[in-house]
PDB file of N, CA and C in Angstrom:
ATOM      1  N   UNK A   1     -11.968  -4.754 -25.762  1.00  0.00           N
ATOM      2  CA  UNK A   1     -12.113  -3.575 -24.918  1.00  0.00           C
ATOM      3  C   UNK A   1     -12.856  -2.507 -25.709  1.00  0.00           C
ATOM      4  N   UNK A   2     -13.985  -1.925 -25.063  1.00  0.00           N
ATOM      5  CA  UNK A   2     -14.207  -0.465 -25.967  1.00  0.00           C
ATOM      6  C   UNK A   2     -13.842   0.345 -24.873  1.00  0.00           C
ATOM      7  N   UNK A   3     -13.666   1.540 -26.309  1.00  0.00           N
ATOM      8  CA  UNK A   3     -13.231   2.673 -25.471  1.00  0.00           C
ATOM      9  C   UNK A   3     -14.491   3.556 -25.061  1.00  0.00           C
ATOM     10  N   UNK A   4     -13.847   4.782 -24.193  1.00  0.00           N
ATOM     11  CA  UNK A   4     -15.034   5.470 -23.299  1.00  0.00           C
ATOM     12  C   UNK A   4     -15.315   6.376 -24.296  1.00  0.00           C
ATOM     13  N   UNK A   5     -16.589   6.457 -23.903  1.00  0.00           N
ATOM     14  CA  UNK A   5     -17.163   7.743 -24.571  1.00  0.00           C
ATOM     15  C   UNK A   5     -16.626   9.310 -24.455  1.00  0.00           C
ATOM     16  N   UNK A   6     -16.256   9.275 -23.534  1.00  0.00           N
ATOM     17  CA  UNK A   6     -15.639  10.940 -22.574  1.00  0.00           C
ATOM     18  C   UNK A   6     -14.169  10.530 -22.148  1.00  0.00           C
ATOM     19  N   UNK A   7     -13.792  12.000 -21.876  1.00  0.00           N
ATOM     20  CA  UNK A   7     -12.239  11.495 -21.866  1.00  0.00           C
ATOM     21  C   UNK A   7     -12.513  11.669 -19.840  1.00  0.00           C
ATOM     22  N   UNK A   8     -11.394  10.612 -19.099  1.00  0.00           N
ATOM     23  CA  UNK A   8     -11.254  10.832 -18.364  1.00  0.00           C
ATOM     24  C   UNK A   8     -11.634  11.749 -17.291  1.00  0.00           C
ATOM     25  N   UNK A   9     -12.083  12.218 -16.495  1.00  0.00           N
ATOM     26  CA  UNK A   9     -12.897  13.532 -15.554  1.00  0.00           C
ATOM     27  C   UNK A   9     -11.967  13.326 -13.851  1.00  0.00           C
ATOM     28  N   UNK A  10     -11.923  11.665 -13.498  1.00  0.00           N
ATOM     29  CA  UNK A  10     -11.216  11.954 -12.363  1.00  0.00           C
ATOM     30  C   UNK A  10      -9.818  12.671 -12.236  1.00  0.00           C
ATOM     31  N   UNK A  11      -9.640  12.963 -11.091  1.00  0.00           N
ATOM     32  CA  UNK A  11      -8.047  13.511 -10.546  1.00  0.00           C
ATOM     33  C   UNK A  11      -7.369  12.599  -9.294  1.00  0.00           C
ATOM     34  N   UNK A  12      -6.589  11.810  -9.975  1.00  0.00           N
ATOM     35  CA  UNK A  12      -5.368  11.301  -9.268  1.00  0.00           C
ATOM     36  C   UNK A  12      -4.868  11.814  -7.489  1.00  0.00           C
ATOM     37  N   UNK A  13      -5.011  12.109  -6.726  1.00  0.00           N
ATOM     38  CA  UNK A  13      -4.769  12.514  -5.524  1.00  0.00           C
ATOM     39  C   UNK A  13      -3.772  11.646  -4.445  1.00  0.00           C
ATOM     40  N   UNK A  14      -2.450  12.075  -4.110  1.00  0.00           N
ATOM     41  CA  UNK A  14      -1.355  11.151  -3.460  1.00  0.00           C
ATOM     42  C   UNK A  14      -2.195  11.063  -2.232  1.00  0.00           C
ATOM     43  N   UNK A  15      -1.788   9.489  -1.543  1.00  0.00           N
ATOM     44  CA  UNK A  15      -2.193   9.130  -0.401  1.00  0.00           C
ATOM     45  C   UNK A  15      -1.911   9.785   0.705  1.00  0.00           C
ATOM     46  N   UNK A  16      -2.990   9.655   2.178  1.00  0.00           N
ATOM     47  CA  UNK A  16      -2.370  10.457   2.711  1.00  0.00           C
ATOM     48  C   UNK A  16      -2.565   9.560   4.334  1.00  0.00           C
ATOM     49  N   UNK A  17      -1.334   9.279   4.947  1.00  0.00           N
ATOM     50  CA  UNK A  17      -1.405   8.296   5.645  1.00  0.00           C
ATOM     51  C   UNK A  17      -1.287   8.820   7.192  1.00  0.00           C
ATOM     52  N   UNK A  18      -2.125   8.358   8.093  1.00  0.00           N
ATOM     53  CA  UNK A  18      -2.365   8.951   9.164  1.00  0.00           C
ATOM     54  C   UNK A  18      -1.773   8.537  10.718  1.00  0.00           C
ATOM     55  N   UNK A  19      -1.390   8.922  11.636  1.00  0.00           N
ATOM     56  CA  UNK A  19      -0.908   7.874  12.612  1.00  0.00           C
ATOM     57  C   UNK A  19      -2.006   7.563  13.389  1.00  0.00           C
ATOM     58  N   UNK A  20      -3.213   8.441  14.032  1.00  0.00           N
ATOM     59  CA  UNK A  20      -3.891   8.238  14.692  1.00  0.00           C
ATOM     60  C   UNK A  20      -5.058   8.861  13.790  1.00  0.00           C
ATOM     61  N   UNK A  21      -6.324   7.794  14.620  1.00  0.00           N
ATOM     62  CA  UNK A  21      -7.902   8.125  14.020  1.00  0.00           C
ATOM     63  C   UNK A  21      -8.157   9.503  13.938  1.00  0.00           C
ATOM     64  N   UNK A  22      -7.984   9.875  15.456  1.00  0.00           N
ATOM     65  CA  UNK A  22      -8.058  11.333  15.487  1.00  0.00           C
ATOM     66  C   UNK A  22      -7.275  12.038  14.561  1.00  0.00           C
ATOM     67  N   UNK A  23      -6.119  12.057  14.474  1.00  0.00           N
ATOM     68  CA  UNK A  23      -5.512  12.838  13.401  1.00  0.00           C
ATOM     69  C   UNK A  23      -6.705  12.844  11.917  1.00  0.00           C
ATOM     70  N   UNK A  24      -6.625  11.703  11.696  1.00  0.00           N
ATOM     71  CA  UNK A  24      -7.897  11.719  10.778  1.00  0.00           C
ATOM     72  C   UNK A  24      -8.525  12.035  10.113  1.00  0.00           C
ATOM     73  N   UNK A  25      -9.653  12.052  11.630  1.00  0.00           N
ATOM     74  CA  UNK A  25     -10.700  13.130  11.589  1.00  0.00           C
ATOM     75  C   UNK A  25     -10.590  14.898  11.478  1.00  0.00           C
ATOM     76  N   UNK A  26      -9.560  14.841  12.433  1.00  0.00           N
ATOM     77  CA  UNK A  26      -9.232  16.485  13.075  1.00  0.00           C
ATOM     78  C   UNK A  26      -8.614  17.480  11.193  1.00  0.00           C
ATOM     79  N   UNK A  27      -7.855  16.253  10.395  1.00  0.00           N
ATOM     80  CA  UNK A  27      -7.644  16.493   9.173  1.00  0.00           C
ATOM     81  C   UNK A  27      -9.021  17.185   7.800  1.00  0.00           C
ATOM     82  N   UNK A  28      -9.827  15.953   8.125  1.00  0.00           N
ATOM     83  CA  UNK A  28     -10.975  15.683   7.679  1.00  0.00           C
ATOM     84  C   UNK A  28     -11.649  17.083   8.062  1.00  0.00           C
ATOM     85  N   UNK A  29     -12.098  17.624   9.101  1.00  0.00           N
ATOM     86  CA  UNK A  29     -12.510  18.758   9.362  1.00  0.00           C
ATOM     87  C   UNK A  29     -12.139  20.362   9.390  1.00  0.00           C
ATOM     88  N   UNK A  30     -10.912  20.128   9.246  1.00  0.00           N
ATOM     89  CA  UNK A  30      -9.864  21.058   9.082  1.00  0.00           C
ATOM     90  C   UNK A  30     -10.335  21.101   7.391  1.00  0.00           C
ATOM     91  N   UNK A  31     -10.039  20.099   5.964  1.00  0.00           N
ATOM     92  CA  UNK A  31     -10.455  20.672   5.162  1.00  0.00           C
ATOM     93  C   UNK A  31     -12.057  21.287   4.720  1.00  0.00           C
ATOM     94  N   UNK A  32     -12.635  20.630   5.634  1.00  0.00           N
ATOM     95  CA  UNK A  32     -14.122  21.217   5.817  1.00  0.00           C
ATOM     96  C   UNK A  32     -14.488  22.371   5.588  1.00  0.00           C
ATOM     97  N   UNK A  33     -13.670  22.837   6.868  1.00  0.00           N
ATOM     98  CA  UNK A  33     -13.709  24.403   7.583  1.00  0.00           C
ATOM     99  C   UNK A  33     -13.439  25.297   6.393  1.00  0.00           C
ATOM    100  N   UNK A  34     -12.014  24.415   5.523  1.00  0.00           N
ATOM    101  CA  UNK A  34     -11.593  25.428   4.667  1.00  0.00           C
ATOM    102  C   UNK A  34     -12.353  25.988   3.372  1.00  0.00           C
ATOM    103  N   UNK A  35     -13.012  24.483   2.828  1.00  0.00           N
ATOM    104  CA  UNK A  35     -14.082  24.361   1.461  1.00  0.00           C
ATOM    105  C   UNK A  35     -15.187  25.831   2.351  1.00  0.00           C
ATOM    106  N   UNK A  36     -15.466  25.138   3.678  1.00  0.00           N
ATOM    107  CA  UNK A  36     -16.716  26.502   3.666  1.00  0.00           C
ATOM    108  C   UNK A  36     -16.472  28.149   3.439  1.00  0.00           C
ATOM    109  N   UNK A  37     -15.393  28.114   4.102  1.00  0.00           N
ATOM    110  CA  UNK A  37     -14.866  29.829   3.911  1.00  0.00           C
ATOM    111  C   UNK A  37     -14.740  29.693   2.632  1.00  0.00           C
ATOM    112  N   UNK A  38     -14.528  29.311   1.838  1.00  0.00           N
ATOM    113  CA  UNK A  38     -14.496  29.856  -0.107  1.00  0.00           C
ATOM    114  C   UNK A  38     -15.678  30.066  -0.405  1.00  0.00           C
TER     115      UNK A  38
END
């Protein structure tokens, strides 16, 4: 095995499980909305 050059950069994020497509999406756009207002 070699090791990496750089330490680690990703972030771990808990699953997030949906009942319906729509829910989803409607999720999906909802954080959208939010990233743009910042």
């Amino acid at each position: 095995v070699v090791p990496t050059n750089k330490p680690l950069v990703r972030t771990n994020h808990p699953d997030i499980i949906y009942k319906t497509e729509k829910e989803k999406f409607k999720a999906i756009c909802d954080e959208i909305e939010e990233l743009h207002r910042v």
